[in-house]
Protein backbone atom coordinates (compact mmCIF):
# COMPACT_ATOMS: atom_id res chain seq x y z
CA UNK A 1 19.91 8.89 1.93
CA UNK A 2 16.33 8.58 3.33
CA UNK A 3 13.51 8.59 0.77
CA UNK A 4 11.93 11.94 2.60
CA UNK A 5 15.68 13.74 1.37
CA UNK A 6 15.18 12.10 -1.91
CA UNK A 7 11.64 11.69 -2.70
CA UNK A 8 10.92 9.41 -6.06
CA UNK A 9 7.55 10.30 -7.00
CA UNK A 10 5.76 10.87 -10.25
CA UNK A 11 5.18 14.61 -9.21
CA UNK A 12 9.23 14.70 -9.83
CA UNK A 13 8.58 13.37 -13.37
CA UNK A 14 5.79 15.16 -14.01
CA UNK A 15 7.75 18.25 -13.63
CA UNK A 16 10.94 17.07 -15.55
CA UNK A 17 8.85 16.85 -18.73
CA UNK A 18 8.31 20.22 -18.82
CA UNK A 19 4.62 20.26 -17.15
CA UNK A 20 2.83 18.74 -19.99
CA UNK A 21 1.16 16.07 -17.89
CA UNK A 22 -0.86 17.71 -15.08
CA UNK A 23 -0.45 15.15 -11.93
CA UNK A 24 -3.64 13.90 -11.00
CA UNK A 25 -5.07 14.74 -7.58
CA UNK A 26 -5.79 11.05 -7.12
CA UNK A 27 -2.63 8.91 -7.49
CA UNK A 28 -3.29 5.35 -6.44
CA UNK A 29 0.51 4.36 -7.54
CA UNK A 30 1.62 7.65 -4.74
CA UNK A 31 -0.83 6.63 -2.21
CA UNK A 32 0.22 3.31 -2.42
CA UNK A 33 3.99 4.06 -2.18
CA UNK A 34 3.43 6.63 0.25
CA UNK A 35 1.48 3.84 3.01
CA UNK A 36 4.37 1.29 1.94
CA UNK A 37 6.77 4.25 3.42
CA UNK A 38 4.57 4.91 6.41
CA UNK A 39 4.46 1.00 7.24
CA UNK A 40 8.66 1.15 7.20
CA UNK A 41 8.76 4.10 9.63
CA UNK A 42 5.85 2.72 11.89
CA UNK A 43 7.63 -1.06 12.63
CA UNK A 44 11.20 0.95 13.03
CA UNK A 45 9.65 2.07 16.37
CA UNK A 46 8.65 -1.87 17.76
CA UNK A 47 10.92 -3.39 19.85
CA UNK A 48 11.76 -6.25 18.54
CA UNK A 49 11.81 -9.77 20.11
CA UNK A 50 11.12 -13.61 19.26
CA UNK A 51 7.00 -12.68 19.12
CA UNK A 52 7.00 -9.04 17.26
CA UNK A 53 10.23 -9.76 14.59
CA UNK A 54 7.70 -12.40 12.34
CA UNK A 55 4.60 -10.00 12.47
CA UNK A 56 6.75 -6.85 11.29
CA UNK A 57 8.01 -8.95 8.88
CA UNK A 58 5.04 -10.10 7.67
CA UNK A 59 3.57 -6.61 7.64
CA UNK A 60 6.15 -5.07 5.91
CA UNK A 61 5.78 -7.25 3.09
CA UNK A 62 1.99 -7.03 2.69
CA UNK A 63 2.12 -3.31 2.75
CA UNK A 64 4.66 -3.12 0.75
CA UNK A 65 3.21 -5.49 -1.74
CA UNK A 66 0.19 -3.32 -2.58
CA UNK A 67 1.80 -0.98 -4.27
CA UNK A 68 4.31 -3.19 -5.94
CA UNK A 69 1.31 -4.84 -7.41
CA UNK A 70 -0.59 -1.86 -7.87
CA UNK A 71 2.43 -0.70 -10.40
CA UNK A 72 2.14 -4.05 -12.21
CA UNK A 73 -1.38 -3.25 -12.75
CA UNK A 74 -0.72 -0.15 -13.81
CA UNK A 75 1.49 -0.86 -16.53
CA UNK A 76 -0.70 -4.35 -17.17
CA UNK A 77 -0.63 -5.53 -21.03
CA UNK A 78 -4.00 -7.07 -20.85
CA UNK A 79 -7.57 -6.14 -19.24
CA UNK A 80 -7.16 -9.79 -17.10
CA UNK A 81 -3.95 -9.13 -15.88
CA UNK A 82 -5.05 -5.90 -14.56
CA UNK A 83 -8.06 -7.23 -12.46
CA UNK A 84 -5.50 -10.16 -11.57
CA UNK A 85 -3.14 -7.90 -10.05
CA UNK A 86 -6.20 -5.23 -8.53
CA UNK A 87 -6.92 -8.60 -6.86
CA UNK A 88 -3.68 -9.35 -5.47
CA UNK A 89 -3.99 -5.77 -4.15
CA UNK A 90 -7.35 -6.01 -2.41
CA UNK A 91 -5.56 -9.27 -0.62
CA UNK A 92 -3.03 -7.70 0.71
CA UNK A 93 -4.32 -4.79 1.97
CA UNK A 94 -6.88 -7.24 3.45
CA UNK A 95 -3.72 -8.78 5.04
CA UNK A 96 -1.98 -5.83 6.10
CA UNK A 97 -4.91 -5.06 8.14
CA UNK A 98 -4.48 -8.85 10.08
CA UNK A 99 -1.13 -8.14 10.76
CA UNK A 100 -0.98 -4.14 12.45
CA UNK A 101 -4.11 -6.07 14.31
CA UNK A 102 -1.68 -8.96 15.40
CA UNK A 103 1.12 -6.18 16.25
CA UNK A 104 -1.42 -4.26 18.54
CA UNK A 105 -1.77 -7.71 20.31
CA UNK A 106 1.97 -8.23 21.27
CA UNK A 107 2.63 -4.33 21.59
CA UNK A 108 -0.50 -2.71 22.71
CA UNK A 109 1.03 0.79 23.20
CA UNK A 110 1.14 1.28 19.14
CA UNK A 111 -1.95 0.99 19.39
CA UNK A 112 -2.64 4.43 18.24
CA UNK A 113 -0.23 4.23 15.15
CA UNK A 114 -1.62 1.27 14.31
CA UNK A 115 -4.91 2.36 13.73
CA UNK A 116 -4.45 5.07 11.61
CA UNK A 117 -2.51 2.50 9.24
CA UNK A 118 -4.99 0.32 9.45
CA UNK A 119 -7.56 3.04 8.21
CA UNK A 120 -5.79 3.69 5.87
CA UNK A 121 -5.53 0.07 4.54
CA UNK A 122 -8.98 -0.38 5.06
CA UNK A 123 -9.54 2.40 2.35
CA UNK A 124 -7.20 0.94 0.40
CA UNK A 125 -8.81 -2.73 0.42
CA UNK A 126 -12.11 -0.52 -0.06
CA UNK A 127 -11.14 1.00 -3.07
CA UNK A 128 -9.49 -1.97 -4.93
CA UNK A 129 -12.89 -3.91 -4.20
CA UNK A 130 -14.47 -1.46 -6.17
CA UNK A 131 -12.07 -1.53 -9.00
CA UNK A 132 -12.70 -5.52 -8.32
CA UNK A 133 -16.78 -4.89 -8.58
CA UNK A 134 -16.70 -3.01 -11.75
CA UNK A 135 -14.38 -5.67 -14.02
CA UNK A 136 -17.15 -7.87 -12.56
CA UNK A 137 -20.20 -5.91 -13.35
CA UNK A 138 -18.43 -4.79 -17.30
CA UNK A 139 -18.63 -9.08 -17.46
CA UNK A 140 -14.94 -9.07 -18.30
């Protein structure tokens, strides 16, 4: 069963408790999930061989990363661990961005793909150096 026939989002629990929590139009934890998910269906279309197999696999664990950290920052137990793990995020999106740029290199016709992935990344880096700049400004 493919996650688009089986969706697991918090829209799905937001509506199983009955509607009391309205989702928020900005979900960082969906957003997240949701480029992890895009990343997976982009590398299924690279042929693979002895160059492209170490990128993919490399960019399928940054991207998938950033959300998996985002989620531990989410449900943090402390104000440190939080930045800690915004930090990790930043990071990896940073990385995820050095990798569809090395995948463009050995398979130039994804280019196209690529780029709108990378975007997206790029926003995603963006926004977690923000979260990043205001722990710093607070002092904490």
């Amino acid at each position: 069963m493919s996650n688009d026939e089986a969706r697991m989002t918090k829209e799905e629990v937001t509506q199983a408790d009955g509607g009391q929590h309205a989702e928020r139009r900005f979900d960082l934890s969906e957003r997240t999930a949701v480029f992890g998910e895009q990343v997976i269906r982009f590398v299924k279309s690279i042929l693979r061989d002895e160059i492209t197999r170490p990128l993919i696999s490399q960019l399928v664990r940054s991207a998938t990363s950033i959300g998996a950290n985002y989620s531990e920052a989410d449900d943090s137990g402390s104000r440190k661990e939080f930045f800690h793990r915004i930090s990790l995020c930043q990071r990896e999106s940073r990385e995820t961005m050095h990798w569809l740029r090395m995948i463009v290199a050995a398979e130039p016709n994804c280019r196209d793909a690529a780029r709108v992935l990378w975007s997206e990344s790029n926003e995603l880096n963006r926004i977690f150096a923000a979260i990043h700049r205001k722990h710093r400004k607070n002092g904490s």
